[in-house]
N, C-alpha and C. Protein backbone atom coordinates (compact mmCIF):
# COMPACT_ATOMS: atom_id res chain seq x y z
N UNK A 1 -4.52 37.36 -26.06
CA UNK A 1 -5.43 37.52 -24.93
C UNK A 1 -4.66 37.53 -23.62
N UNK A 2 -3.86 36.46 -23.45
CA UNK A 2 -3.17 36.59 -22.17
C UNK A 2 -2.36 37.53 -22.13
N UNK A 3 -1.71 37.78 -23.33
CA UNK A 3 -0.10 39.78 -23.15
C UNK A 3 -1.30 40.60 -22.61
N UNK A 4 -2.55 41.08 -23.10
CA UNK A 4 -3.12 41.91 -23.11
C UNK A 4 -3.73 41.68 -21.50
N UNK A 5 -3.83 40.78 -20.66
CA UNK A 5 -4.73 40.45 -19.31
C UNK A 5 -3.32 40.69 -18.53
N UNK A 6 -2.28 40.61 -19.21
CA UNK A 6 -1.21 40.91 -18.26
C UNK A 6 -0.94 42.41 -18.29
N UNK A 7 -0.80 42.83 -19.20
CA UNK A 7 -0.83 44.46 -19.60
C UNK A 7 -1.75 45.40 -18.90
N UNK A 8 -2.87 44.43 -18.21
CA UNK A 8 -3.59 45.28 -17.84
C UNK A 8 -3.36 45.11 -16.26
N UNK A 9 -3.50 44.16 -15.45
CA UNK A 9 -3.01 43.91 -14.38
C UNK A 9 -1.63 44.61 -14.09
N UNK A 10 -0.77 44.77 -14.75
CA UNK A 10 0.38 45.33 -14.63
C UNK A 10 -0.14 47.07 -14.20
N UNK A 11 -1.14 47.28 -15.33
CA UNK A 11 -1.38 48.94 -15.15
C UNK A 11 -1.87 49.00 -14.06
N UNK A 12 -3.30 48.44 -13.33
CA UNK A 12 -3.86 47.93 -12.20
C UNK A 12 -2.81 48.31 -11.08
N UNK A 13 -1.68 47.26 -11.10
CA UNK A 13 -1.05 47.54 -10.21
C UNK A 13 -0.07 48.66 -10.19
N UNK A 14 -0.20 49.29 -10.89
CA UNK A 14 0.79 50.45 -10.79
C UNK A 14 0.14 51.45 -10.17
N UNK A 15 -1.43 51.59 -10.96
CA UNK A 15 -2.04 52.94 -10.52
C UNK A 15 -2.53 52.70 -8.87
N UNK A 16 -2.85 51.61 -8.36
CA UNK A 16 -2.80 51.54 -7.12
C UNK A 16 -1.42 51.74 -6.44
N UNK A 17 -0.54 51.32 -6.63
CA UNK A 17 0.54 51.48 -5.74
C UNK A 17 0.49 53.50 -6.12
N UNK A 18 0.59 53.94 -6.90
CA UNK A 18 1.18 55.37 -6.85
C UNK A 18 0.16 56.52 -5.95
N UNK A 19 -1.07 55.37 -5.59
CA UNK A 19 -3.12 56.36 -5.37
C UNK A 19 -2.19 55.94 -3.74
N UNK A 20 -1.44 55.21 -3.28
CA UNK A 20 -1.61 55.59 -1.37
C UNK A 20 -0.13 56.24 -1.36
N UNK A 21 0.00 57.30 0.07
CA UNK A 21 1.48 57.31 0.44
C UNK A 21 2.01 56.43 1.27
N UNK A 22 3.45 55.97 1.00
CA UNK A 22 4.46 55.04 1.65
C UNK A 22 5.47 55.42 2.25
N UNK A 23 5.61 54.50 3.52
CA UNK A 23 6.62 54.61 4.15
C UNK A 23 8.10 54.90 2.78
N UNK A 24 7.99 54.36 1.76
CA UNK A 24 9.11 54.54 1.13
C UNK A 24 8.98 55.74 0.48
N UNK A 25 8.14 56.76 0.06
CA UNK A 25 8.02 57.85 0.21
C UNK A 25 8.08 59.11 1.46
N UNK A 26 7.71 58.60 2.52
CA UNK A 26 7.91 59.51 3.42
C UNK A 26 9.57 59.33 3.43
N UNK A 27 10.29 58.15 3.43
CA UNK A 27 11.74 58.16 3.57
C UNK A 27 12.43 59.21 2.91
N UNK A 28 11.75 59.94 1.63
CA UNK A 28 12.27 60.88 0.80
C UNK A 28 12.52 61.91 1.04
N UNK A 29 11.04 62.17 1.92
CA UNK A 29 11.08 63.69 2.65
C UNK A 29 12.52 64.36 3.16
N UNK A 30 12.60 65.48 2.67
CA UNK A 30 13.82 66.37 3.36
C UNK A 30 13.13 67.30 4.21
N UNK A 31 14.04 67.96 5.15
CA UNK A 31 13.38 68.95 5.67
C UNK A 31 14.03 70.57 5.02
N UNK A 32 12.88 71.49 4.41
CA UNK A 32 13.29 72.50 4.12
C UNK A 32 12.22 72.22 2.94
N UNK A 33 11.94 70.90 2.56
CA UNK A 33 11.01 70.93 0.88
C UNK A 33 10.44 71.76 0.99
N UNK A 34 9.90 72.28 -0.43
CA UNK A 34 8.99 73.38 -0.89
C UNK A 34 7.59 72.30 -0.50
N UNK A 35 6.15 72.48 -0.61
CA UNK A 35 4.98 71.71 -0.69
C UNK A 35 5.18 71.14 -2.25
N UNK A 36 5.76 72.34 -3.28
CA UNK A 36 5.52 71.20 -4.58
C UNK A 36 6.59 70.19 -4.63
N UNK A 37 8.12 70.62 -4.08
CA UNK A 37 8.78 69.00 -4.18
C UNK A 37 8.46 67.89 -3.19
N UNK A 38 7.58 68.33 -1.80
CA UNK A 38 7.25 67.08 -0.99
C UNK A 38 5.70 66.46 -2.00
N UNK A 39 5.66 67.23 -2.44
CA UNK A 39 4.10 66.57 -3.27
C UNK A 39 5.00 65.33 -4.59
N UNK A 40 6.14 66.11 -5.14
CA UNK A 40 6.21 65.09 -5.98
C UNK A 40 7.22 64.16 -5.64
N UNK A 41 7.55 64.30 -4.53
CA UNK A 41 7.99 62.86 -3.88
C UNK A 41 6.74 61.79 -3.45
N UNK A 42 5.93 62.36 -2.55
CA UNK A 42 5.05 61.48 -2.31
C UNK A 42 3.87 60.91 -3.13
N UNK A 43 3.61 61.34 -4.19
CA UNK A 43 3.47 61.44 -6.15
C UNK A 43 1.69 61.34 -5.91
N UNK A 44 1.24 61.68 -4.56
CA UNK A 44 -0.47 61.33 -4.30
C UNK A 44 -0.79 62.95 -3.31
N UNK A 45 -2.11 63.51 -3.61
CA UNK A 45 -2.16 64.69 -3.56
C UNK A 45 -2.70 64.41 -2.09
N UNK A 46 -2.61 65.51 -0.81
CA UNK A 46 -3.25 65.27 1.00
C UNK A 46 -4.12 64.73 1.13
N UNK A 47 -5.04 64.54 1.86
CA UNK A 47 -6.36 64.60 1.32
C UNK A 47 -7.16 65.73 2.10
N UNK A 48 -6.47 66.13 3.16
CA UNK A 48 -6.77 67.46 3.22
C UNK A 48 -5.65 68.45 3.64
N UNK A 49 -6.06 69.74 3.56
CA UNK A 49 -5.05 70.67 4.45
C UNK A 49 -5.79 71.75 4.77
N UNK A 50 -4.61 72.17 6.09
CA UNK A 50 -5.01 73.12 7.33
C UNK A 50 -3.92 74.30 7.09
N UNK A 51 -4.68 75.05 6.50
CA UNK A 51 -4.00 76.47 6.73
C UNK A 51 -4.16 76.93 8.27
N UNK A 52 -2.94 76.81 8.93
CA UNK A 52 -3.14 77.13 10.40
C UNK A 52 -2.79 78.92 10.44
N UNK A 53 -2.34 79.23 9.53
CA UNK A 53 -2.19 80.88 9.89
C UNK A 53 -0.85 81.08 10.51
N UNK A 54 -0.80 82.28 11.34
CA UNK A 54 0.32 82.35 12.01
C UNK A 54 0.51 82.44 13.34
N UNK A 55 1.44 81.46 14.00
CA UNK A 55 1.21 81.06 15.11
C UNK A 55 2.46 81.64 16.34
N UNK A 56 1.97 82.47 17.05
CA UNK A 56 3.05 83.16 17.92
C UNK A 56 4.59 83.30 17.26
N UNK A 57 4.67 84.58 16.16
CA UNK A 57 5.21 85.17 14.78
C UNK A 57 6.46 83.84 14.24
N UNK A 58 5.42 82.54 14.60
CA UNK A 58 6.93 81.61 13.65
C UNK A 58 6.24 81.52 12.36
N UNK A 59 5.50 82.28 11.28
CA UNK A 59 5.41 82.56 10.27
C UNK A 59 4.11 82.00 10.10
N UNK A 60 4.14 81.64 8.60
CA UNK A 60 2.46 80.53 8.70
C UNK A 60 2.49 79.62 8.71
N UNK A 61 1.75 78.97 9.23
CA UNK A 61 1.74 77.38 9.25
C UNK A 61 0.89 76.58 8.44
N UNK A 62 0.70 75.26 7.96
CA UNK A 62 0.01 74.59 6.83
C UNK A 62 0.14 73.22 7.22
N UNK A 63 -0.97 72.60 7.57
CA UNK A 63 -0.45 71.51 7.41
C UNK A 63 -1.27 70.38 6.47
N UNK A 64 -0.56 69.40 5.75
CA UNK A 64 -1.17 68.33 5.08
C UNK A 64 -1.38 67.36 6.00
N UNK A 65 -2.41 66.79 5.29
CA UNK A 65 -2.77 65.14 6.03
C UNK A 65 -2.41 64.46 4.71
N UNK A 66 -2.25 63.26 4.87
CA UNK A 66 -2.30 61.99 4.10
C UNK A 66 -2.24 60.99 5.05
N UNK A 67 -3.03 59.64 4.28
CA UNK A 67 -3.11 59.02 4.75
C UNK A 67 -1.95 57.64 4.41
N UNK A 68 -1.04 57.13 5.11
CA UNK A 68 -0.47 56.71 5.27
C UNK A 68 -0.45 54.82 5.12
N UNK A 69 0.34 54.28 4.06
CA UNK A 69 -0.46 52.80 4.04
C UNK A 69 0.65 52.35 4.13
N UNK A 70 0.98 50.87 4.99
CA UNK A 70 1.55 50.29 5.28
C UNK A 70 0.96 48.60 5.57
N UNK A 71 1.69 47.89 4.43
CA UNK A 71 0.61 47.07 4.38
C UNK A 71 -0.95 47.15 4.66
N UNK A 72 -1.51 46.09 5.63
CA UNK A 72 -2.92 46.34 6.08
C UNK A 72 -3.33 47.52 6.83
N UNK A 73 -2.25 48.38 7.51
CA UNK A 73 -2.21 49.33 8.27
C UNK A 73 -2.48 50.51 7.59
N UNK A 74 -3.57 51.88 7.38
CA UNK A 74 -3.21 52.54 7.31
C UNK A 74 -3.79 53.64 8.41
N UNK A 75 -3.13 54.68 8.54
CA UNK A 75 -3.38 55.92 9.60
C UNK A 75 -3.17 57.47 9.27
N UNK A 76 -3.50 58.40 9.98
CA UNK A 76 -3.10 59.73 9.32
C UNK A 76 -1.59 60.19 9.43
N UNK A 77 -1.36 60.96 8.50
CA UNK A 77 0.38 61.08 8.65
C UNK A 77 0.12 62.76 8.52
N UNK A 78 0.90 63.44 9.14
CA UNK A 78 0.80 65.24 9.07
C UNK A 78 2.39 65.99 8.21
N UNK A 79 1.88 66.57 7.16
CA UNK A 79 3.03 67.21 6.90
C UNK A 79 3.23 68.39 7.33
N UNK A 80 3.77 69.16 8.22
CA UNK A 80 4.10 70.62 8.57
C UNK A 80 4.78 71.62 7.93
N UNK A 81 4.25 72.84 7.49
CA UNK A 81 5.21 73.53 6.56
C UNK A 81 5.36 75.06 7.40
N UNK A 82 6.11 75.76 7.60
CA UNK A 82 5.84 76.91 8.02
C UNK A 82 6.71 78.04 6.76
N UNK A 83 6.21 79.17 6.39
CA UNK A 83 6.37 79.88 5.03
C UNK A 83 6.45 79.25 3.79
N UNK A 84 5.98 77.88 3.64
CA UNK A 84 5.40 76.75 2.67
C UNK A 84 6.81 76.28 2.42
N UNK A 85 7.93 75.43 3.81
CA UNK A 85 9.12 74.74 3.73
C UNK A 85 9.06 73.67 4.93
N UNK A 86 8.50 72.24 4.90
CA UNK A 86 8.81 71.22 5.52
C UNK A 86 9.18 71.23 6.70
N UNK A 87 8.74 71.39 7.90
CA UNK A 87 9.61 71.87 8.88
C UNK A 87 9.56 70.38 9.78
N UNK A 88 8.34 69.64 9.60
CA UNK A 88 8.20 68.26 10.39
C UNK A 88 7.19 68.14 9.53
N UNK A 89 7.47 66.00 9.72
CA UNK A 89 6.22 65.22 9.48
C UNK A 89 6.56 63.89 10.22
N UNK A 90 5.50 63.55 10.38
CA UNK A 90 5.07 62.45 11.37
C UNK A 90 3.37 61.98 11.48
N UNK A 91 3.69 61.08 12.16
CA UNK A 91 1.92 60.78 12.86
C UNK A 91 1.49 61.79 13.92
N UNK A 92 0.46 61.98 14.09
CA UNK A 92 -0.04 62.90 14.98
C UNK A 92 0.43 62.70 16.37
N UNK A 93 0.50 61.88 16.85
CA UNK A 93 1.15 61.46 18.12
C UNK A 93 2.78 61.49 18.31
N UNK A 94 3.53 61.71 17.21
CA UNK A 94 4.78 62.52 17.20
C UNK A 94 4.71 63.52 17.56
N UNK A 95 4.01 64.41 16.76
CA UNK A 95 3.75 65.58 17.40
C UNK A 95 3.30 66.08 18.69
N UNK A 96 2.38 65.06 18.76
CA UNK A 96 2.13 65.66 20.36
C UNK A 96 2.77 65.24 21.22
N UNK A 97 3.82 64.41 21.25
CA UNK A 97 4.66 64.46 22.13
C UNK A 97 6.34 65.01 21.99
N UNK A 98 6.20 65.76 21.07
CA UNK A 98 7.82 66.39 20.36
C UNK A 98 7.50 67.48 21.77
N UNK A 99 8.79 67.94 22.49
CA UNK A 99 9.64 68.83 23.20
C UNK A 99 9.39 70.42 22.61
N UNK A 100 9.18 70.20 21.13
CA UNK A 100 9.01 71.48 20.63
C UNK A 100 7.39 72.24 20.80
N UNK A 101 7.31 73.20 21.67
CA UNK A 101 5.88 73.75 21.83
C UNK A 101 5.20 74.23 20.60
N UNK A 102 5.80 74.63 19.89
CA UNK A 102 5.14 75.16 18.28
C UNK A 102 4.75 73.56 17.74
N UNK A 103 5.30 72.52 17.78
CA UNK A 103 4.77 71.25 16.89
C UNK A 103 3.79 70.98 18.16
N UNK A 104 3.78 70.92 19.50
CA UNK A 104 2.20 71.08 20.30
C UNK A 104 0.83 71.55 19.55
N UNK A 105 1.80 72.76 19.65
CA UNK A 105 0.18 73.70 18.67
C UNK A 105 -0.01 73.65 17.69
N UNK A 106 0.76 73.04 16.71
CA UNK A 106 0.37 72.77 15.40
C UNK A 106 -0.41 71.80 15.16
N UNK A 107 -0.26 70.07 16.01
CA UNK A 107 -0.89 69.42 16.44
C UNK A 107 -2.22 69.21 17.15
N UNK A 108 -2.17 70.00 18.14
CA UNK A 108 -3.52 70.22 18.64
C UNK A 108 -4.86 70.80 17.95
N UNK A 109 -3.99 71.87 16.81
CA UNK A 109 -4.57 72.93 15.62
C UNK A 109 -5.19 72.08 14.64
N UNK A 110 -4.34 71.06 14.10
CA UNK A 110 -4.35 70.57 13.22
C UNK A 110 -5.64 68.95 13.38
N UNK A 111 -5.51 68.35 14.56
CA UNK A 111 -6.18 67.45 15.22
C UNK A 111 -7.83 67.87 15.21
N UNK A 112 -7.55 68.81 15.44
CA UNK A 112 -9.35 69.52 15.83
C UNK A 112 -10.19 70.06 15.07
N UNK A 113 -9.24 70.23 13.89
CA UNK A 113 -9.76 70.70 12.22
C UNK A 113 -9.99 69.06 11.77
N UNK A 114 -9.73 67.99 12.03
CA UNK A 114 -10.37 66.77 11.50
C UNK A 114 -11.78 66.73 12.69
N UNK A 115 -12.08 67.24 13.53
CA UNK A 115 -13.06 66.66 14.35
C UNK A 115 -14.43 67.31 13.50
């Protein structure tokens, strides 16, 4: 009775830890990933995405959301892909304050498709 209450708690805790994304998963991220190797790093599917199209000819743009858990904390995290290769990820407020005008508009794009 008790192997078996542990066996199960053990599974418990596994399938929760792998259902949020983590800071120790985002650490994985490269830039250049395809969407299917940043998916199986972060091993939990967006929960949504923004086909942004193509944005003043820097190709197409896409972006994922996930939601981001950190301990008690969690928030939205954005993955950016442009011709479906990693180009940035961050919190939304990275983005909107990155130097780069294309992660502006991807941000702003991407922000207003959650409203």
């Amino acid at each position: 009775m008790v192997r078996s209450t542990f066996l199960i708690l053990v599974s418990i805790s596994f399938f929760i830890s792998c259902a949020q994304m983590t800071l120790r998963e985002v650490g994985k991220l490269r830039m250049g990933m395809t969407i299917e190797e940043s998916q199986r790093v972060t091993t939990v599917s967006p929960k949504r995405t923004f086909p942004l199209g193509t944005i003043e000819g820097n190709g197409t743009i896409e972006v994922h959301l996930y939601i981001l858990h950190h301990g008690d904390y969690e928030t939205n995290y954005f993955l950016a892909y442009r011709n479906g290769r990693l180009i940035y990820w961050g919190y939304p407020h990275e983005f909107a304050r990155s130097k780069d005008p294309l992660l502006n508009e991807i941000c702003q794009k991407a922000v207003r498709r959650l409203e």
